[in-house]
Protein backbone atom coordinates (compact mmCIF):
# COMPACT_ATOMS: atom_id res chain seq x y z
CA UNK A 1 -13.90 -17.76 1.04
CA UNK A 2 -11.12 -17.45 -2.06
CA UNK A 3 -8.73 -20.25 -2.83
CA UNK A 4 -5.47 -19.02 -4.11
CA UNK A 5 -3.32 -21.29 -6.15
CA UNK A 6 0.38 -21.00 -5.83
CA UNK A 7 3.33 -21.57 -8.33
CA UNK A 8 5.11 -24.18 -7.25
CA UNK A 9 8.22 -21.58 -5.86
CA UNK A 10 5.87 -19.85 -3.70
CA UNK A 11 4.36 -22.97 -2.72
CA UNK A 12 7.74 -24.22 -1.94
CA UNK A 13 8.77 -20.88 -0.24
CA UNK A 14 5.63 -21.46 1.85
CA UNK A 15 5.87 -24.99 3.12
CA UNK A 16 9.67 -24.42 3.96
CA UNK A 17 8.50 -21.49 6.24
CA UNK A 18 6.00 -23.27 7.81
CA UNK A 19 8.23 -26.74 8.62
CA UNK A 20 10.91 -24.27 10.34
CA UNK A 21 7.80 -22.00 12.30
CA UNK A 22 6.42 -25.69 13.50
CA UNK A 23 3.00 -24.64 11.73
CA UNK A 24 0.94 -24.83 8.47
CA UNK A 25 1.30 -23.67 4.60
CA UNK A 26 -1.62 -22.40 4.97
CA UNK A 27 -1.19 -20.19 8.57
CA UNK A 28 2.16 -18.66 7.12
CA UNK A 29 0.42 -17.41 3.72
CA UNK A 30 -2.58 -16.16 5.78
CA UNK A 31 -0.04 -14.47 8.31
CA UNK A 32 1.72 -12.96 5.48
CA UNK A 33 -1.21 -11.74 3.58
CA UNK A 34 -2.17 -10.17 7.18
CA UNK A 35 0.83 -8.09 7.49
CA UNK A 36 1.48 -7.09 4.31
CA UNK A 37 -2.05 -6.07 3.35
CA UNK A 38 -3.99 -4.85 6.73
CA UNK A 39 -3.45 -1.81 8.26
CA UNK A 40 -1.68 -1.33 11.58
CA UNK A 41 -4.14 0.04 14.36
CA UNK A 42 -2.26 2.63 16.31
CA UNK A 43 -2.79 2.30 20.07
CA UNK A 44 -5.21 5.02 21.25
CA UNK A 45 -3.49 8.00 23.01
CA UNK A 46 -2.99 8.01 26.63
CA UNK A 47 -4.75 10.46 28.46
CA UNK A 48 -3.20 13.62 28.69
CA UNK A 49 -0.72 12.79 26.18
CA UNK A 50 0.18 15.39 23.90
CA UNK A 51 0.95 15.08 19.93
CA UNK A 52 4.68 15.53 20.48
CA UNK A 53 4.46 13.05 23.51
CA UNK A 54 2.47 10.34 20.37
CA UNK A 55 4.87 11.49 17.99
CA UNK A 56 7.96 12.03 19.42
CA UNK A 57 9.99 9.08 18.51
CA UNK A 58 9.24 10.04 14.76
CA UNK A 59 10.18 13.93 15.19
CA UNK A 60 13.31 15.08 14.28
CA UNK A 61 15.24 18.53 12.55
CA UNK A 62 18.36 18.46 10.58
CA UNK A 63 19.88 20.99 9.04
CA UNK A 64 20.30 20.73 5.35
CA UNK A 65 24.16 21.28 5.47
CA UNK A 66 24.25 18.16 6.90
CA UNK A 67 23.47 15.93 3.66
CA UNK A 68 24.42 19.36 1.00
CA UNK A 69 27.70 21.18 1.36
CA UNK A 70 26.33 24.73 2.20
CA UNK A 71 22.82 23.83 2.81
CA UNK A 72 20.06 22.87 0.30
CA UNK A 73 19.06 26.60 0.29
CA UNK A 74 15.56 24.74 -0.41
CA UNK A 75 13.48 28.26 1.51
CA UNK A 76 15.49 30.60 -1.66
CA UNK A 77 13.59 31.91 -4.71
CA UNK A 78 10.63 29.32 -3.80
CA UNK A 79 7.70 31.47 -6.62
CA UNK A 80 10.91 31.25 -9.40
CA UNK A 81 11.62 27.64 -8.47
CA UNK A 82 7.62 26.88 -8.89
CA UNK A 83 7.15 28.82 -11.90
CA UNK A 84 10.13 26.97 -13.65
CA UNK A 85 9.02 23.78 -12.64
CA UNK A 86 5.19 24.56 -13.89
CA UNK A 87 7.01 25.40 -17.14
CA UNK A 88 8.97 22.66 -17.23
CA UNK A 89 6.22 20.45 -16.80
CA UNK A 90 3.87 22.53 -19.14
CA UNK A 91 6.58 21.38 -22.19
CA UNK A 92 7.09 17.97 -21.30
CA UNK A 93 2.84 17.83 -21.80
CA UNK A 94 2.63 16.71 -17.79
CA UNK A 95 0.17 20.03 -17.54
């Protein structure tokens, strides 16, 4: 078991939280730690469920014209784009 000490603005943060949750300091801070630093188990697919059926709320396509008047043009020159960049970074002494 750790003990954490908290600065008194935290520890004031805390205890306000708790008095308007109807719980403890110490259940709000282990609540928080919880969410903030464990991982969030995905529910396990559904049987015959496909990838886009999983994934399908977080799938989308937009076209680039839509944010950049006259596209991004992001597919054009893609080796010259590279190769500046790889010099770029070669003379800033990032490579």
């Amino acid at each position: 078991m750790i003990t954490i000490t908290l600065p008194p603005e935290l520890e004031q943060v805390v205890t306000e939280r708790a008095k308007q949750q109807g719980t403890t300091p110490e259940l709000v801070a282990l609540d928080t730690l919880r969410k903030e630093l464990l991982p969030v188990a995905s529910p396990p697919p559904i049987e015959g469920q496909t990838l886009v059926d999983f994934l399908g709320e977080f799938i989308g396509c937009i076209h680039s014209s839509e944010m950049v008047p006259g596209g991004a043009q992001m597919s054009v020159d893609t080796g010259k784009k590279f190769a500046a960049g790889m010099v770029k970074k070669r003379r800033e002494g990032r490579l």
